[in-house]
Protein backbone atom coordinates (compact mmCIF):
# COMPACT_ATOMS: atom_id res chain seq x y z
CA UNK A 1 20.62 -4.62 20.71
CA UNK A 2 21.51 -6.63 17.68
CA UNK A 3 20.91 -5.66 14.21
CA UNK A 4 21.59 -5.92 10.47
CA UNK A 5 21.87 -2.95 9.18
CA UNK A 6 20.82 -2.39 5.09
CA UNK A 7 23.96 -2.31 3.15
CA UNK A 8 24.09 1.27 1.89
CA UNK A 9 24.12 1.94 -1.80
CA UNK A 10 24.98 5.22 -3.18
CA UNK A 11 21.81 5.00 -5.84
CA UNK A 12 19.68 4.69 -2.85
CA UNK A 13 17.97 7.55 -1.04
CA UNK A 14 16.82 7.68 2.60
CA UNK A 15 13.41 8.31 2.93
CA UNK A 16 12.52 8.24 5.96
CA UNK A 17 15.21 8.59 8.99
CA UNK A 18 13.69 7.64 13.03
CA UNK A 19 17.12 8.89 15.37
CA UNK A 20 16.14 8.22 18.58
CA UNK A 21 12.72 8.02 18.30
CA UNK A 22 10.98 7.48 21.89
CA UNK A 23 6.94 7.75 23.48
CA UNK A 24 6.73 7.78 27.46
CA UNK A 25 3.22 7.24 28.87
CA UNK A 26 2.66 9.31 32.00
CA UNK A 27 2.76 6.71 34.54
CA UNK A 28 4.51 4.30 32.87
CA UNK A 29 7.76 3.13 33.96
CA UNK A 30 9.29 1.47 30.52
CA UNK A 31 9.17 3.59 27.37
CA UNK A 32 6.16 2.45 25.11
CA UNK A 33 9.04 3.12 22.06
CA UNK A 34 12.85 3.29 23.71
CA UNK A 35 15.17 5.14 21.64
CA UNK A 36 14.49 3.70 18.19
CA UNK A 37 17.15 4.02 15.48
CA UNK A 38 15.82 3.32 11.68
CA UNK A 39 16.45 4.68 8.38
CA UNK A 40 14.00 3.43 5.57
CA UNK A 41 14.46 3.77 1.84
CA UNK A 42 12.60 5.60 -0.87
CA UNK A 43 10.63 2.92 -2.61
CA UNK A 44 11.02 0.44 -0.10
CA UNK A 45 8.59 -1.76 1.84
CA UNK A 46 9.36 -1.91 5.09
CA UNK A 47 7.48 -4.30 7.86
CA UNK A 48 7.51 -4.02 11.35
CA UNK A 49 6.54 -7.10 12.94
CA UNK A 50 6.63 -8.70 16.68
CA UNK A 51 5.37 -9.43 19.78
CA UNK A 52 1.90 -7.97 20.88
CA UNK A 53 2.42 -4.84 22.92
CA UNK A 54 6.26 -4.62 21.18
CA UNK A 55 5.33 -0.84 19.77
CA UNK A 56 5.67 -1.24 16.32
CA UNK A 57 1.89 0.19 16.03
CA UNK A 58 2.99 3.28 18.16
CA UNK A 59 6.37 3.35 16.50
CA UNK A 60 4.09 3.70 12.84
CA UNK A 61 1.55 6.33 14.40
CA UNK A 62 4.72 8.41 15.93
CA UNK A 63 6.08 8.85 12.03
CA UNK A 64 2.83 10.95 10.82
CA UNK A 65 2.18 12.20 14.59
CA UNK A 66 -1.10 10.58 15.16
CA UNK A 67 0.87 10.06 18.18
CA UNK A 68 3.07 12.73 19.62
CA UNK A 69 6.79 11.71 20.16
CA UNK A 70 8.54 12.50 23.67
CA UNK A 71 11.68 12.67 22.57
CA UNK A 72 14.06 12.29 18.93
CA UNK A 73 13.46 13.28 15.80
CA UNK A 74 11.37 12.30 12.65
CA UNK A 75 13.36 13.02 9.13
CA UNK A 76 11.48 12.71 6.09
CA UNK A 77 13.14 13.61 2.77
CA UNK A 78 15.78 15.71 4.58
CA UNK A 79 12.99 17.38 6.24
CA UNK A 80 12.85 17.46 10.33
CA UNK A 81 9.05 16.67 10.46
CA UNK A 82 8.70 16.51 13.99
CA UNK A 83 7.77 19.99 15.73
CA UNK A 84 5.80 20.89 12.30
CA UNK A 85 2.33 20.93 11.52
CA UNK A 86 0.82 17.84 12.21
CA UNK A 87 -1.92 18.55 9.97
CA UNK A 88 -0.03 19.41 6.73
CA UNK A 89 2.20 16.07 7.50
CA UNK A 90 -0.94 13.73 7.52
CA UNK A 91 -2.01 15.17 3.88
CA UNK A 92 1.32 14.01 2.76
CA UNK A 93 1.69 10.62 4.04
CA UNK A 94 -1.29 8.37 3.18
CA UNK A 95 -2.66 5.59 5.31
CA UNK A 96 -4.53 2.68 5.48
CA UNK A 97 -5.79 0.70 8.77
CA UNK A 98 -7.14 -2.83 9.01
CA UNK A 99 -11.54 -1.44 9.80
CA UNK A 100 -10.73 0.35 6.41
CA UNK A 101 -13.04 3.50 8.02
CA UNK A 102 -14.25 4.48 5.05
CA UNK A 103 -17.15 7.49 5.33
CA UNK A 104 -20.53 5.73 5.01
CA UNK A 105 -22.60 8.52 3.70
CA UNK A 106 -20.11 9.20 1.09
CA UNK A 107 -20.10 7.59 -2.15
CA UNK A 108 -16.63 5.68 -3.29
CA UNK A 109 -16.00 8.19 -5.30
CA UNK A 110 -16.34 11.12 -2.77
CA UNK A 111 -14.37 9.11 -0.15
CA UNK A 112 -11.09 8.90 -2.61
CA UNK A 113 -11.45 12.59 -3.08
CA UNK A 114 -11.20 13.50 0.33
CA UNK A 115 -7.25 13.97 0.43
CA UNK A 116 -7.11 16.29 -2.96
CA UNK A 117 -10.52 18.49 -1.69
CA UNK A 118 -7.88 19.19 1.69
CA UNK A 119 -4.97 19.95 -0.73
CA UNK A 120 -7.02 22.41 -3.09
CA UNK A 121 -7.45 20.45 -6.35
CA UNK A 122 -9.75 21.41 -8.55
CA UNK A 123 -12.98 19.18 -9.23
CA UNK A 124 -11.70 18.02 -12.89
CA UNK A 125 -8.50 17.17 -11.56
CA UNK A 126 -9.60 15.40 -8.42
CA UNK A 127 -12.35 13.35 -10.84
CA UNK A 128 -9.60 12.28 -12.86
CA UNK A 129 -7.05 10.79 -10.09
CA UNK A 130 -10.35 9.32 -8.54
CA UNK A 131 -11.15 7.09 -11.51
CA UNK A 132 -7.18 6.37 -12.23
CA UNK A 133 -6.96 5.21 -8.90
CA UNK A 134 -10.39 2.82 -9.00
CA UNK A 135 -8.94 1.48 -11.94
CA UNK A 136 -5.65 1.35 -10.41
CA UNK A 137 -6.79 -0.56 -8.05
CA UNK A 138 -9.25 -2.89 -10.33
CA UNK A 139 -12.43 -1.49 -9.44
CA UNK A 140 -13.79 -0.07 -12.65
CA UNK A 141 -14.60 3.95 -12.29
CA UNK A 142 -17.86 3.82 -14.06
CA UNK A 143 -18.76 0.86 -12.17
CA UNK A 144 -17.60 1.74 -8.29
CA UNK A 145 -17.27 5.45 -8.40
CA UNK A 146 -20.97 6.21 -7.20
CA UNK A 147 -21.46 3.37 -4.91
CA UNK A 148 -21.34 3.70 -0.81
CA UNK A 149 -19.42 1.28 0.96
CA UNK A 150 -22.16 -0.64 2.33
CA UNK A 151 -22.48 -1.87 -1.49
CA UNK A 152 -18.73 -2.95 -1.34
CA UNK A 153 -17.34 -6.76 0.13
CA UNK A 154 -15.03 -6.55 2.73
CA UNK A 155 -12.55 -6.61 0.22
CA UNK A 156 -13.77 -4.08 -2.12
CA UNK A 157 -14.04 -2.04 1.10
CA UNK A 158 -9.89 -2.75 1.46
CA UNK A 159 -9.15 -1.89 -2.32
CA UNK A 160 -10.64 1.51 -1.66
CA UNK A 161 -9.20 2.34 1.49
CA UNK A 162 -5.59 1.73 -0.44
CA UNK A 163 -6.99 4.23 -3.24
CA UNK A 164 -8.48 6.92 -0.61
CA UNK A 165 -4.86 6.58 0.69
CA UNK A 166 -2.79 7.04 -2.72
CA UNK A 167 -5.66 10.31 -3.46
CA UNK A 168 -3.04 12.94 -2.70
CA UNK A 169 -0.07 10.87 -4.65
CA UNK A 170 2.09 10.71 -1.22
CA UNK A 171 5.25 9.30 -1.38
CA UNK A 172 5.28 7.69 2.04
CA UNK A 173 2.02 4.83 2.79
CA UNK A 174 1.38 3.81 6.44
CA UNK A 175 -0.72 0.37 6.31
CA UNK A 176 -1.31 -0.86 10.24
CA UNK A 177 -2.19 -4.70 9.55
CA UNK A 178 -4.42 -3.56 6.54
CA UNK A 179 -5.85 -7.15 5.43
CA UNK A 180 -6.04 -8.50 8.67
CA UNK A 181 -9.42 -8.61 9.56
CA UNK A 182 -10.38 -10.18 5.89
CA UNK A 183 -10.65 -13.80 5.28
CA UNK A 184 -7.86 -16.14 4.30
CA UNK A 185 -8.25 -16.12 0.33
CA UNK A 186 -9.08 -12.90 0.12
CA UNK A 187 -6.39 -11.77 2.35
CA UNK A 188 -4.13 -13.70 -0.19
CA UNK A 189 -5.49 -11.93 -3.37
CA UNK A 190 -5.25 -8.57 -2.00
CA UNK A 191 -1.83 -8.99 -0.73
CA UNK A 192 -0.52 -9.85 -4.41
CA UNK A 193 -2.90 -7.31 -5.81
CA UNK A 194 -0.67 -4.59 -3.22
CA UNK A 195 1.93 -6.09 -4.40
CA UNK A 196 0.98 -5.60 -7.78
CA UNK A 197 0.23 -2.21 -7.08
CA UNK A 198 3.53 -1.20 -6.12
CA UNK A 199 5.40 -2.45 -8.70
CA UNK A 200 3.86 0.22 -10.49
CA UNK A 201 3.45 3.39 -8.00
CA UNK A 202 6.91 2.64 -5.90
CA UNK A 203 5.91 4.36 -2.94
CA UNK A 204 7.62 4.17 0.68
CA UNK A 205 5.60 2.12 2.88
CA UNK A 206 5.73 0.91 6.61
CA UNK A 207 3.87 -2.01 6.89
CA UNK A 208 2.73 -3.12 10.86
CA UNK A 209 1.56 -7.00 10.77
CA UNK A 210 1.75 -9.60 14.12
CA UNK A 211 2.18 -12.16 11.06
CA UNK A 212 5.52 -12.75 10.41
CA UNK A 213 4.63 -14.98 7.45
CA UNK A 214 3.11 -11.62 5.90
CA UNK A 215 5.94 -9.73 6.67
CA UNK A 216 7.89 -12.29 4.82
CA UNK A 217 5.62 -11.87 1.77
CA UNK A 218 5.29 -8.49 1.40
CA UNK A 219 8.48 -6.94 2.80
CA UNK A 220 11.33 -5.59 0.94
CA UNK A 221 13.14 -5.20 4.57
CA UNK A 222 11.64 -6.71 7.93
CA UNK A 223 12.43 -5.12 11.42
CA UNK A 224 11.52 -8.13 13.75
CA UNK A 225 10.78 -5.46 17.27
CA UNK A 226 11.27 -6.47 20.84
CA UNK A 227 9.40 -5.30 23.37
CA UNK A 228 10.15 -0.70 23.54
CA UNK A 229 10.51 -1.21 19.47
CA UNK A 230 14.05 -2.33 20.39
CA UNK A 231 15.59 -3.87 16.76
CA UNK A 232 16.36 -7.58 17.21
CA UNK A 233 16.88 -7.33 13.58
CA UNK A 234 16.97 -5.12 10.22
CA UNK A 235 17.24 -7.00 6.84
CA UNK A 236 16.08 -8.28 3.87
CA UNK A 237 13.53 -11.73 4.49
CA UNK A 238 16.14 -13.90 2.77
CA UNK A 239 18.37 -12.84 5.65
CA UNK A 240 16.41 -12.84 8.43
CA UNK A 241 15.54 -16.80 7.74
CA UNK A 242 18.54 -17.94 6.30
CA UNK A 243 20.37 -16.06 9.17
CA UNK A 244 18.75 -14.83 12.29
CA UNK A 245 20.63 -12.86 14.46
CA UNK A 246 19.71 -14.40 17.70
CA UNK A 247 17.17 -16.83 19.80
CA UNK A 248 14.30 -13.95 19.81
CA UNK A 249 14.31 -13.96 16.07
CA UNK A 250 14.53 -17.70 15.55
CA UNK A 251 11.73 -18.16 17.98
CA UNK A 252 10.00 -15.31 16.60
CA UNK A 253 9.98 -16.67 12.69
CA UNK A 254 8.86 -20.22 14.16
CA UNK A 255 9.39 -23.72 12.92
CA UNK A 256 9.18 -24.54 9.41
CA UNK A 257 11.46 -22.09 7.75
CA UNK A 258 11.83 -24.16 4.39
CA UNK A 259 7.99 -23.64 3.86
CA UNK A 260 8.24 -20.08 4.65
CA UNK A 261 10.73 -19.23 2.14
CA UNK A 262 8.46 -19.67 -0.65
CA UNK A 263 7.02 -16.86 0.21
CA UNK A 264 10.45 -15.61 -1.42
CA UNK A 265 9.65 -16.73 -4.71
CA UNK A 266 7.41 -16.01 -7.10
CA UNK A 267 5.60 -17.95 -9.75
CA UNK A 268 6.99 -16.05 -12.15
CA UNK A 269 10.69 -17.16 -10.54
CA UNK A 270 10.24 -20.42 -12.15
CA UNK A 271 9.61 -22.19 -15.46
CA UNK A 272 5.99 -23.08 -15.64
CA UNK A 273 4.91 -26.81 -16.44
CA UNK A 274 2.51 -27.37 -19.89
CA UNK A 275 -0.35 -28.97 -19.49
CA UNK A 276 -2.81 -30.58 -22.22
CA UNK A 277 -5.53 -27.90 -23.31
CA UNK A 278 -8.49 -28.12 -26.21
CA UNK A 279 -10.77 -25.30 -26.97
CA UNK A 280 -14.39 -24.85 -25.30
CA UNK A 281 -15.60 -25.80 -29.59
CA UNK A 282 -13.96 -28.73 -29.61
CA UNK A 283 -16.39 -32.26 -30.23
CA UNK A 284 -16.32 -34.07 -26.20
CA UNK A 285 -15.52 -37.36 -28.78
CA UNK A 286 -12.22 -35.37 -30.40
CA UNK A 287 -11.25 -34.30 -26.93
CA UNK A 288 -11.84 -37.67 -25.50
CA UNK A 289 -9.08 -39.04 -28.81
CA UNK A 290 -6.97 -35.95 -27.81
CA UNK A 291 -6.83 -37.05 -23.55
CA UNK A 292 -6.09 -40.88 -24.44
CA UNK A 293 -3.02 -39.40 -26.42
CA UNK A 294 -1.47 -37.75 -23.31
CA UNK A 295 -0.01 -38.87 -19.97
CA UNK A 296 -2.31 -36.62 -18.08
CA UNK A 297 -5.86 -37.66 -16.65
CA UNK A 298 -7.54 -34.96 -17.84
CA UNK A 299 -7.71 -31.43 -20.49
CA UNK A 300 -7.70 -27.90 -19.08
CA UNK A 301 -11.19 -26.55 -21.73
CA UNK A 302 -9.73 -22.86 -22.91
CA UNK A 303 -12.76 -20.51 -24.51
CA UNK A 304 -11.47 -18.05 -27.20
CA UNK A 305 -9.82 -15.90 -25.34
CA UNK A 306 -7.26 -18.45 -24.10
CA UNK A 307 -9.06 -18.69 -20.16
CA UNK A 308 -9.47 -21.62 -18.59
CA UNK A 309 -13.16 -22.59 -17.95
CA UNK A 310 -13.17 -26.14 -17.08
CA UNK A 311 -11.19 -29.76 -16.04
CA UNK A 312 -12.54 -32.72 -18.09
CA UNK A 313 -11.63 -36.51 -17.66
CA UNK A 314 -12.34 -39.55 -19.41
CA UNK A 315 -15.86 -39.91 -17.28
CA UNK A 316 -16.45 -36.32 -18.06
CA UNK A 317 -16.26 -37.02 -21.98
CA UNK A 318 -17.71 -40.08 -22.26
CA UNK A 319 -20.98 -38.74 -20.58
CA UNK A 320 -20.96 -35.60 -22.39
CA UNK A 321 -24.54 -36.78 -24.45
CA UNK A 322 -23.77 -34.21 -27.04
CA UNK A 323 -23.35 -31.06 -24.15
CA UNK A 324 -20.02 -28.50 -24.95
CA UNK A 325 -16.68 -28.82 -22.89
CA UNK A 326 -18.00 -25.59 -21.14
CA UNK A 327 -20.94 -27.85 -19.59
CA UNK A 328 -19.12 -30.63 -18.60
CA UNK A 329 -16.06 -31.50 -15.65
CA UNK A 330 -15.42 -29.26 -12.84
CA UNK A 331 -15.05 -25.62 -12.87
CA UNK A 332 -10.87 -24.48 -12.12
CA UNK A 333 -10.67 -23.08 -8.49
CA UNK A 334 -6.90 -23.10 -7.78
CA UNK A 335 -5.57 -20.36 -10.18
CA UNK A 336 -2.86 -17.84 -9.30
CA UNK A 337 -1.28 -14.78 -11.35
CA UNK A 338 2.98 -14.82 -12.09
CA UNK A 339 3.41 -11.98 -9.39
CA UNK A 340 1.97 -14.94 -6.68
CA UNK A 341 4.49 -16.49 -4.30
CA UNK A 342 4.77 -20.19 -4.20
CA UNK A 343 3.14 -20.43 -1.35
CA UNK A 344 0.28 -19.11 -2.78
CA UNK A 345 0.92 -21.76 -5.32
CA UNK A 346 1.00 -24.50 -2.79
CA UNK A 347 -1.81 -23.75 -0.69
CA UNK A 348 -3.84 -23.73 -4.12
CA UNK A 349 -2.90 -26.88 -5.27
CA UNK A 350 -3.14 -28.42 -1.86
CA UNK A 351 -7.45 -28.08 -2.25
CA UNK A 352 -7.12 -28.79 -5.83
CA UNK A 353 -8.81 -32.03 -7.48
CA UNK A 354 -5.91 -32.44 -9.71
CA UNK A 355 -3.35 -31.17 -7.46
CA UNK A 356 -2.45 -28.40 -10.06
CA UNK A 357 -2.45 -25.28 -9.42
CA UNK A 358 -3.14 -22.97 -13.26
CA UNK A 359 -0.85 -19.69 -13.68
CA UNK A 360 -3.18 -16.89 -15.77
CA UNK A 361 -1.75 -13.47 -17.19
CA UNK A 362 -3.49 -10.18 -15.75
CA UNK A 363 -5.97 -10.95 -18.92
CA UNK A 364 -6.72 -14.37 -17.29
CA UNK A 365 -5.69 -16.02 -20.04
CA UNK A 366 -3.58 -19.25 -19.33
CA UNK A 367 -0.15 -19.75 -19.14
CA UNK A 368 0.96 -22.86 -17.69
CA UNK A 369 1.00 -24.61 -14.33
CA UNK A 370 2.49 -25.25 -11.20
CA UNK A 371 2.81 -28.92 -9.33
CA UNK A 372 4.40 -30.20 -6.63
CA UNK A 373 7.17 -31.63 -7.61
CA UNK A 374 8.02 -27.85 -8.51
CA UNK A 375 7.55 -27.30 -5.70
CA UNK A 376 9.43 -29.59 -3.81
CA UNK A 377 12.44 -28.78 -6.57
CA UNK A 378 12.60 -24.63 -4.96
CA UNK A 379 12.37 -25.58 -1.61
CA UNK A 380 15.20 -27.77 -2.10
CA UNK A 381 16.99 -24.86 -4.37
CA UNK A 382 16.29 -22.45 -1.20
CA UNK A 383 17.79 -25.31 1.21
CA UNK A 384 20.79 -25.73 -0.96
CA UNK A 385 21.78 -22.07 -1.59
CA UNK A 386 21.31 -21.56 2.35
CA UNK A 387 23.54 -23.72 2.97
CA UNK A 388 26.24 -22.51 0.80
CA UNK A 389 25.66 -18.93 2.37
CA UNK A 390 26.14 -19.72 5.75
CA UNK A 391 29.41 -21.82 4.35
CA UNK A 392 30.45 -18.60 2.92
CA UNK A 393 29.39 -16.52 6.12
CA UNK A 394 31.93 -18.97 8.21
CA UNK A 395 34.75 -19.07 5.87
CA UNK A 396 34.75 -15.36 5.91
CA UNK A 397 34.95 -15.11 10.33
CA UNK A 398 37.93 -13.95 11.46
C-alpha cells in the first residue's frame, strides 16, 4: 500500500480515527473494506474517491454504522464509537445523500426539524435553528419554511437536505455524492455555495464522489481508494497532482492535469481585470461617446446598486431609438462569485459572447472580471511552481 500521510501539526485535532476498519460479506471471498487505516481532522474536508465497487461508499456508511463493521474500530473525538448505540451516533453525525430523501408530506420547515424533535429541543428553539439554517443556506425562512418539497427545484431540494443535515449542529457531515444527480451548472453553484457554507460552520466532512475533478474542488485532503478501500494515496489535491504516488493514481486523476489544477485556485486568488461600466441612467448617445473612448467593444450597464444588468456594443447604442441601457444588448450569463475556482471561471467564459467571465460580491454587485489570458497566466504559475517542487523533491533524495 502506498500513501501520503497528512503532516501532523500539533494545533490540529483528530477527529475522526478508522484503525483497521474492515466489512466481510457472507459469501464473499475479498473484504468489501480490507483493513482500512485513516485519521481525519476536525474541520477538514475529506474526499474519498475511486473506482466503482472500490468501497469508499461502504467505508462512509461503516463510520455512522448504517453499515455494521466486522472487524476494527471507529474513534470519534477520543470516543470508541463502534459497539455503541447506533442510534444515538446517527443523531450526531449528519448526512446528506445524492436522492436528497427529503419527507414529502412534510413541509421544509418540518423536515429540518426532524434531527432537534429526536434530540429533545424545544419548539422555540428548534424554529429558530430552522430559519438560521434556511437562511444559512440562502433559502429565505419566511419564504421556504412552509413549502413541501415538491414546490422545491432539484436544487432547492439539495440546499435543504444540507440544512436537514446541519439541524442537530453535528460536528461530523457524511455527503455520499450529494450533487451528483443535479445538472452541470447547478451542480457547479451548489458546490461553491457548500463551499461557502463551510467556511463559515467548519464542520468535519467525508465527502464520497466517482469524480475526481470534484474531489479536487472540494477537498481539503483526497484519499484516491483501490479496490477493499486500500489507500493508493492520502494528501492534499496540490499533492496528489503535482505528485502522485504511483501508476493507479496517475491513471486515476486522468490526462489534463494543468486544467485540473484550477480547480486549486480561486477567483479570489488572483487580481481581477477592470472593465468599462456606465450606469443603467446613463443617455445610449453618452454611453455610445463613453465606448468609442475605450479599447473594449462593449460597456458592462450597472443599475444603482452596482449589479450588472446588461452588455452593450456600438450596434446596441446606435439602435437604442431613445430605449434605457437596461432594454438594450444582451443580458450577462457568465458570472461567478470570488469563492469560485477558475475553472468555474473558464467554463463561464468559454459560452460567453465576450469571452469574459464578471466576478460579483455575495450582494451581486460587480467587482471586476476574469479573461483568458488570466487564465492562461495561473495555469502557467501552477506549471512553473510544479516544477520547482518536484526539483526540490529530487534534490532532497538520498
Amino acid at each position: 500500500m502506498t500513501t501520503s500521510e497528512p503532516t501532523a501539526s500539533a494545533d490540529r485535532e483528530v477527529m475522526i480515527r478508522l484503525e483497521g476498519l474492515t466489512k466481510r460479506y457472507p459469501g464473499q471471498s475479498q473484504n468489501a473494506v480490507d483493513a482500512l487505516d485513516l485519521e481525519i481532522y476536525r474541520g477538514e474536508i475529506v474526499v474519498l474517491v475511486g473506482p466503482s465497487g472500490c468501497g469508499k461508499t461502504t467505508t462512509m456508511k461503516m463510520i455512522n454504522r448504517i453499515i455494521e463493521p466486522t472487524d476494527g474500530r471507529i474513534i470519534m473525538a477520543g470516543e470508541d464509537v463502534t459497539k455503541g448505540n447506533p442510534d444515538e451516533l446517527r443523531r450526531k453525525i449528519g448526512y446528506v445523500i445524492q436522492q436528497v430523501g427529503l419527507f414529502p408530506h412534510m413541509t421544509i420547515g418540518e423536515n429540518i426539524a426532524t434531527v432537534p424533535h429526536l434530540l429533545g429541543w424545544d419548539n422555540a428553539r428548534t424554529a429558530e435553528r430552522v430559519d438560521e439554517l434556511l437562511n444559512l443556506v440562502n433559502m429565505p425562512a419566511e419564504t421556504y419554511r412552509d413549502r413541501f418539497p415538491k414546490e422545491l427545484s432539484g436544487g432547492q431540494q439539495q440546499r435543504v437536505g444540507v440544512a436537514r443535515a446541519l439541524g442537530g449542529d453535528p460536528a461530523v457531515l457524511l455527503m455520499d455524492e450529494p450533487f451528483g444527480a443535479i445538472d452541470p451548472i447547478t451542480r457547479d453553484r451548489l458546490q461553491n455555495e457548500f463551499l461557502r457554507l463551510q467556511a463559515e460552520v467548519r464542520k468535519t466532512i467525508v465527502f464520497v464522489t466517482h469524480d475526481i475533478d470534484e474531489a479536487i474542488k472540494m477537498g481539503d485532503r483526497i484519499a484516491i481508494l483501490r479496490e477493499g478501500s486500500h489507500v493508493a494515496q492520502y494528501d492534499t489535491p496540490e499533492q496528489i497532482l503535482t505528485a502522485p504516488a504511483d501508476d493507479f493514481v496517475s491513471e486515476f486523476i486522468g490526462r489534463g492535469a494543468s486544467l485540473k489544477r484550477l480547480n486549486l485556485s480561486r477567483v479570489a486568488d488572483i487580481e481581477l481585470r477592470p472593465w468599462p461600466t456606465v450606469s443603467i441612467d446613463t443617455p445610449p448617445a453618452e454611453a455610445l461617446q463613453t465606448l468609442r473612448g475605450v479599447a473594449e467593444a462593449s460597456l458592462l450597464v450597472l443599475d444603482g446598486a452596482g449589479r450588472p444588468r446588461r452588455w452593450v456594443n456600438a450596434e446596441d447604442l446606435s439602435r437604442a431609438d431613445g430605449r434605457r441601457l437596461d432594454q438594450v444588448g444582451l443580458a450577462p450569463r457568465a458570472v461567478v462569485e470570488p469563492r469560485a475556482t477558475l475553472s468555474d471561471a473558464l467554463n463561464e467564459l468559454i459560452t460567453a459572447r465576450y469571452a469574459i467571465t464578471l466576478v460579483v460580491d455575495d450582494t451581486g454587485a460587480y467587482q471586476g472580471v476574469v479573461d483568458i489570458d488570466q487564465i492562461n497566466e495561473a495555469i502557467r504559475t501552477m506549471r512553473a511552481s510544479a516544477v520547482d517542487q518536484s526539483r526540490a523533491g529530487l534534490q532532497e533524495q538520498p
